[in-house]
N, C-alpha and C. Protein backbone atom coordinates (compact mmCIF):
# COMPACT_ATOMS: atom_id res chain seq x y z
N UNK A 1 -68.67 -0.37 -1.12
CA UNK A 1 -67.29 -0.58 -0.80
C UNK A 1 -67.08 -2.06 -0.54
N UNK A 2 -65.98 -2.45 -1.34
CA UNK A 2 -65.74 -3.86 -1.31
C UNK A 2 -65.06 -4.58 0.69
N UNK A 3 -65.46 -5.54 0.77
CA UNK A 3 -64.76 -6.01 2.03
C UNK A 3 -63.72 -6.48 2.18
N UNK A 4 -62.99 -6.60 3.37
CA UNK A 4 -61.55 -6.83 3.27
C UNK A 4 -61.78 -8.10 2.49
N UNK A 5 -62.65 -9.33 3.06
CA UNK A 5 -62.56 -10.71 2.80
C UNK A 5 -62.22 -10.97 1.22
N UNK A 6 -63.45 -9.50 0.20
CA UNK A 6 -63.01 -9.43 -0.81
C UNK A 6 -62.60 -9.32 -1.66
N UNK A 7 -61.63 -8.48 -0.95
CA UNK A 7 -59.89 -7.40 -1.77
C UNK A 7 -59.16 -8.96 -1.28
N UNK A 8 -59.31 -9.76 -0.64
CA UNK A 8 -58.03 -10.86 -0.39
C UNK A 8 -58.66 -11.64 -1.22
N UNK A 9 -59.81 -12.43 -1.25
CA UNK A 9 -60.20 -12.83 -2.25
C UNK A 9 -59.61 -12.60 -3.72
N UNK A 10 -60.12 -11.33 -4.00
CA UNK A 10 -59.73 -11.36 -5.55
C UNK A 10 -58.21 -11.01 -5.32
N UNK A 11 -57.42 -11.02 -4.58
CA UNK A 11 -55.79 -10.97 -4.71
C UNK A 11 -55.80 -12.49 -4.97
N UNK A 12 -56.26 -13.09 -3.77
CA UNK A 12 -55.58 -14.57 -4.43
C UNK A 12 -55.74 -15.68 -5.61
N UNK A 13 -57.25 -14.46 -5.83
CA UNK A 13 -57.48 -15.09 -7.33
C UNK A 13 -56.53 -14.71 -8.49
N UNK A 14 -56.36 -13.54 -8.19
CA UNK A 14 -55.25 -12.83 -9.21
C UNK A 14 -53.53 -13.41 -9.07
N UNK A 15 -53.16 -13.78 -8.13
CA UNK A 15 -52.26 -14.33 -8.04
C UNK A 15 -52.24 -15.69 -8.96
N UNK A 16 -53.56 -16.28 -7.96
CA UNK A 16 -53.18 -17.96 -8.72
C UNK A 16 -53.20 -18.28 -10.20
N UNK A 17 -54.14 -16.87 -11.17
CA UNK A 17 -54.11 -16.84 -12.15
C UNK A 17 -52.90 -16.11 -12.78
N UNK A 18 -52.03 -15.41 -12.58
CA UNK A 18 -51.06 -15.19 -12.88
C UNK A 18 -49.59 -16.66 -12.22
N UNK A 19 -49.61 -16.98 -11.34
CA UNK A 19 -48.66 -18.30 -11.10
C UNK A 19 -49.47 -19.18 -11.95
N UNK A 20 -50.26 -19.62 -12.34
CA UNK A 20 -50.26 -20.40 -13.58
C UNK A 20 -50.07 -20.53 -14.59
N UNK A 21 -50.03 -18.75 -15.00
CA UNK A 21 -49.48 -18.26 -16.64
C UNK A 21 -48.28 -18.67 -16.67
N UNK A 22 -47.52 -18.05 -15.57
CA UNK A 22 -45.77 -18.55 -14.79
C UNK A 22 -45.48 -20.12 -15.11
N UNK A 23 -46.29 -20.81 -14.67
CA UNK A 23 -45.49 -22.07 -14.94
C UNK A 23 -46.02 -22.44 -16.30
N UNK A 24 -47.19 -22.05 -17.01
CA UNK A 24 -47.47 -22.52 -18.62
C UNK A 24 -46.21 -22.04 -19.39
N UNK A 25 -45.54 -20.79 -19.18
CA UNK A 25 -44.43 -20.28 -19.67
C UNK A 25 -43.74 -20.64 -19.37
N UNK A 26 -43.40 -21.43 -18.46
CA UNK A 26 -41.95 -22.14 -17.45
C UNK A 26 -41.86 -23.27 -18.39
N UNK A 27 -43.47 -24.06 -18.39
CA UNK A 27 -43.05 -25.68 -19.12
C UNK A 27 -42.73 -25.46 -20.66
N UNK A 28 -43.44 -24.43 -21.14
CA UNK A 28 -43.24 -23.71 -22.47
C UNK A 28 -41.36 -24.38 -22.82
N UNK A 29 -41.06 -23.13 -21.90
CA UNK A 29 -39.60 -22.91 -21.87
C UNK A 29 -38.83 -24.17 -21.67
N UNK A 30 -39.17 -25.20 -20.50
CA UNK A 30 -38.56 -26.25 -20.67
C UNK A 30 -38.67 -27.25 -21.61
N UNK A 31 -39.74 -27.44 -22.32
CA UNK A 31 -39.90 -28.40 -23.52
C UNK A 31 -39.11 -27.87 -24.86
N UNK A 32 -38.88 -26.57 -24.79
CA UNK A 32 -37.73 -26.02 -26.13
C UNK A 32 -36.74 -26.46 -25.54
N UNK A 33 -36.24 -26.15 -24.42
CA UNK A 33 -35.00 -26.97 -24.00
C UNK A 33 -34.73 -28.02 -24.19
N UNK A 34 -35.30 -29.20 -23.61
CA UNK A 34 -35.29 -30.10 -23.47
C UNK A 34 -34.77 -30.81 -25.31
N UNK A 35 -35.84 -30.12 -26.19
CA UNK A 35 -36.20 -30.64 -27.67
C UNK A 35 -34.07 -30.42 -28.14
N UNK A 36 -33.81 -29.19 -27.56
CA UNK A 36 -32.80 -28.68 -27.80
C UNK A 36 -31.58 -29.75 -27.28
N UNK A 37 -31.88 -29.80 -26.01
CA UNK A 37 -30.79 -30.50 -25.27
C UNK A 37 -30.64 -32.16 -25.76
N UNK A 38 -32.10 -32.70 -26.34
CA UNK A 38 -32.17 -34.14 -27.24
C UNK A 38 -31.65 -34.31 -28.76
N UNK A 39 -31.34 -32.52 -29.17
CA UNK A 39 -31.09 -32.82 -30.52
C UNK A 39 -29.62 -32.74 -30.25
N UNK A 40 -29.25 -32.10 -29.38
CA UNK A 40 -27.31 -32.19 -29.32
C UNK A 40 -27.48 -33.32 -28.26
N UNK A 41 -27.74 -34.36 -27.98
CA UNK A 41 -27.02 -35.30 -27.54
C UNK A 41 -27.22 -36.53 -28.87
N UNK A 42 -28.37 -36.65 -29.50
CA UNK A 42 -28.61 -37.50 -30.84
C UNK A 42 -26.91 -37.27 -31.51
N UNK A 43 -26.75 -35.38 -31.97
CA UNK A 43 -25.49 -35.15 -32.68
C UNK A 43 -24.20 -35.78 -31.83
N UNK A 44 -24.27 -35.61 -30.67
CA UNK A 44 -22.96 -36.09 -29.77
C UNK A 44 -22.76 -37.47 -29.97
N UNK A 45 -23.56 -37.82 -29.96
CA UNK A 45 -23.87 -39.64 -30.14
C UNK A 45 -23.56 -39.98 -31.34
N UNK A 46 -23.59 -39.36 -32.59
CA UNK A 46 -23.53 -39.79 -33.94
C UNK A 46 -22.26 -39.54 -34.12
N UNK A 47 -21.46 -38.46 -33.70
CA UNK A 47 -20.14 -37.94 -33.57
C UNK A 47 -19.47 -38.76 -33.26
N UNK A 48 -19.62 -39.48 -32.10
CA UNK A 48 -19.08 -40.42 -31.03
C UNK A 48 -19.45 -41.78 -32.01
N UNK A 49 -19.88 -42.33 -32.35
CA UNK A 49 -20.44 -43.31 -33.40
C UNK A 49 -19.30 -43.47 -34.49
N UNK A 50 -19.28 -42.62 -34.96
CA UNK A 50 -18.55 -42.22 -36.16
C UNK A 50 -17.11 -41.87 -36.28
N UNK A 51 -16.52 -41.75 -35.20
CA UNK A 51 -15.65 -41.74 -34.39
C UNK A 51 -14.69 -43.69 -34.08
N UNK A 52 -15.69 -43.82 -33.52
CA UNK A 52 -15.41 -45.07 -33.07
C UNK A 52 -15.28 -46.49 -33.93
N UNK A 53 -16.38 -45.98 -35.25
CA UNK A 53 -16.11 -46.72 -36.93
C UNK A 53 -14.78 -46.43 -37.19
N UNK A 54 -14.49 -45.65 -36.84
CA UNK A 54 -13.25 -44.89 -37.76
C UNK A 54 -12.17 -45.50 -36.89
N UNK A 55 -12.09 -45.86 -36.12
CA UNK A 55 -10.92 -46.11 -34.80
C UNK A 55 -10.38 -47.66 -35.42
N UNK A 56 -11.89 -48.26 -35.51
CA UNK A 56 -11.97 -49.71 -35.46
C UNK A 56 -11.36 -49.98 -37.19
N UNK A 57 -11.47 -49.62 -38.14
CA UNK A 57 -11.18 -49.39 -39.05
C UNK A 57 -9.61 -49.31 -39.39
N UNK A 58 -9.36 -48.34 -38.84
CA UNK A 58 -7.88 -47.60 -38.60
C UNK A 58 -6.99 -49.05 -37.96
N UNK A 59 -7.74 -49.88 -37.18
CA UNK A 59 -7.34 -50.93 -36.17
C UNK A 59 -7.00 -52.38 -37.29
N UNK A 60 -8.12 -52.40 -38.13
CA UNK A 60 -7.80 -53.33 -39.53
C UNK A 60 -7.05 -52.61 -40.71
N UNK A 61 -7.19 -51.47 -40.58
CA UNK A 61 -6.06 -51.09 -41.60
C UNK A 61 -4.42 -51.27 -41.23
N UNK A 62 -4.15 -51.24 -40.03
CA UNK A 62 -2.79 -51.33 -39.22
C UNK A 62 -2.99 -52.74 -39.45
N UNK A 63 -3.44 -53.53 -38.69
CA UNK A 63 -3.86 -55.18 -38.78
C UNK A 63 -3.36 -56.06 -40.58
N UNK A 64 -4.30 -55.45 -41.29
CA UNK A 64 -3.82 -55.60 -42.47
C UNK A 64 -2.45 -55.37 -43.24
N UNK A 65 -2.24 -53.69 -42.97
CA UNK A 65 -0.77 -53.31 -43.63
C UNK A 65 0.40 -53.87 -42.57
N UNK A 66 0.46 -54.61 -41.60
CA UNK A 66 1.10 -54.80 -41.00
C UNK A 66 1.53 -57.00 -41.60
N UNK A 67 0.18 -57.48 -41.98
CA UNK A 67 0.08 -58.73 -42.46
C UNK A 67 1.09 -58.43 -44.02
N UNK A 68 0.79 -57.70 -44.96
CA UNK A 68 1.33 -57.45 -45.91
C UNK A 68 2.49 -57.25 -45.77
N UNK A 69 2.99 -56.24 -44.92
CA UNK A 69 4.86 -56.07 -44.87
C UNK A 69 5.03 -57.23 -44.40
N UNK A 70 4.54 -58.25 -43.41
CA UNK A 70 4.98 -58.86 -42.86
C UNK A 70 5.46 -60.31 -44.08
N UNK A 71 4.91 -60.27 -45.39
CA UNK A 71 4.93 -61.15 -46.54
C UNK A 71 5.71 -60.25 -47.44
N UNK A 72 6.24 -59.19 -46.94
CA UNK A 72 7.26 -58.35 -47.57
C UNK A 72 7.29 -57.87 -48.96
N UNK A 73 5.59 -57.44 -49.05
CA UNK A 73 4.71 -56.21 -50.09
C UNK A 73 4.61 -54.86 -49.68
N UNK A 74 4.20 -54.63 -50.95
CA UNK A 74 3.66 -53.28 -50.86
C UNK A 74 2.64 -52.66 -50.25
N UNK A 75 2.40 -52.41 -48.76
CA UNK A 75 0.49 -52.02 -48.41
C UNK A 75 -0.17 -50.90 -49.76
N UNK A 76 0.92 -50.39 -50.22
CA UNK A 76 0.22 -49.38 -51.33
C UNK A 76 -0.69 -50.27 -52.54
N UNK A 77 -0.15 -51.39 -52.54
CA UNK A 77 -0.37 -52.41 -53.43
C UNK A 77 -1.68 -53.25 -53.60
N UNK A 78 -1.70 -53.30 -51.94
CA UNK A 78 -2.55 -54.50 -51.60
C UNK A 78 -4.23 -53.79 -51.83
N UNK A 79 -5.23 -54.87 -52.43
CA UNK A 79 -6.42 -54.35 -52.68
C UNK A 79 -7.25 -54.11 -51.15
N UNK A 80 -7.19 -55.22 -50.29
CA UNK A 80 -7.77 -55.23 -49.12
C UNK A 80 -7.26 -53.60 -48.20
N UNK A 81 -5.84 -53.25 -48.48
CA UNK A 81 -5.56 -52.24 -47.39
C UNK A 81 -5.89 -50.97 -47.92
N UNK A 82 -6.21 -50.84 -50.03
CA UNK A 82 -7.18 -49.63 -50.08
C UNK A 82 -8.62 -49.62 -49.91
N UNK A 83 -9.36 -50.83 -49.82
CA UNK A 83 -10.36 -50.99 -49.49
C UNK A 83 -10.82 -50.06 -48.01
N UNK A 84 -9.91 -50.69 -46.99
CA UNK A 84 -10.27 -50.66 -45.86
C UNK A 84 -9.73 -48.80 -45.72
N UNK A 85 -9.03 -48.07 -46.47
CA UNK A 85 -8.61 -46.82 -46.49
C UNK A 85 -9.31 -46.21 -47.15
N UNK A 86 -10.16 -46.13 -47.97
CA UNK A 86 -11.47 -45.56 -48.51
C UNK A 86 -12.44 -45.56 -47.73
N UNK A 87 -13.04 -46.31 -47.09
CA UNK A 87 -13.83 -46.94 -45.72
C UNK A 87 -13.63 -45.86 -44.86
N UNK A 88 -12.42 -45.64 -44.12
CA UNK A 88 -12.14 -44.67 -43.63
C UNK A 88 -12.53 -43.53 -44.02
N UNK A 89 -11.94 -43.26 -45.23
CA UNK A 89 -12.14 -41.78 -45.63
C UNK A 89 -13.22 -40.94 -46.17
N UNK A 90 -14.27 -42.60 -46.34
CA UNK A 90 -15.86 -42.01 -46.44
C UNK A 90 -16.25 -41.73 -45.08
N UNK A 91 -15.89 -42.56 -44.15
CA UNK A 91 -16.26 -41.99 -42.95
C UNK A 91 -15.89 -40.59 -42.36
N UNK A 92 -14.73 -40.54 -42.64
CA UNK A 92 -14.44 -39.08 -41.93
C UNK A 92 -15.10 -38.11 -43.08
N UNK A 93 -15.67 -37.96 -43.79
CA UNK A 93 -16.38 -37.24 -44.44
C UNK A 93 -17.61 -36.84 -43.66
C-alpha cells in the first residue's frame, strides 16, 4: 500500500505534468494569434498606405486642374491632369 507522502507525490507530479501540457497549448495558441493579429495589421497598414497615395494625389490633381482653369483650359485636355488621374486610378485598384 502506497503512502500518503506518495499519493501526494505522484499528484503533484501529475499535475505539473499536465500544467505544462496547458501552457505548451496556451503558447501554441498564442503564436497562431499573434502570426494572425501581424498579418491584419501588415493589411491595415497597406490599406492605410494606399489610402493616403491616393489622398496626396487627389491633392495634385485639384492643384493641377485648378492651375489649368486658372489659364482658362480644358483640365480634360491637359496631359499632366490625365497623368496624375490614371495614377489615381491604378491606385484604387
Amino acid at each position: 500500500m502506497a503512502s500518503l507522502f506518495d499519493k501526494i507525490r505522484q499528484d503533484v507530479r501529475k499535475g505539473f505534468v499536465e500544467g505544462i501540457a496547458a501552457v505548451k497549448e496556451g503558447a501554441t495558441v498564442v503564436s497562431e494569434k499573434m502570426g494572425e493579429l501581424t498579418a491584419e495589421g501588415k493589411r491595415q497598414y497597406k490599406m492605410f498606405d494606399l489610402k493616403m497615395k491616393i489622398q496626396s494625389r487627389m491633392t495634385e490633381l485639384g492643384g493641377r486642374a485648378y492651375d489649368v482653369l486658372d489659364c482658362k483650359k480644358s483640365p480634360a485636355a491637359d496631359s499632366k491632369v490625365k497623368a496624375v488621374y490614371g495614377k489615381i486610378k491604378k491606385l484604387e485598384e
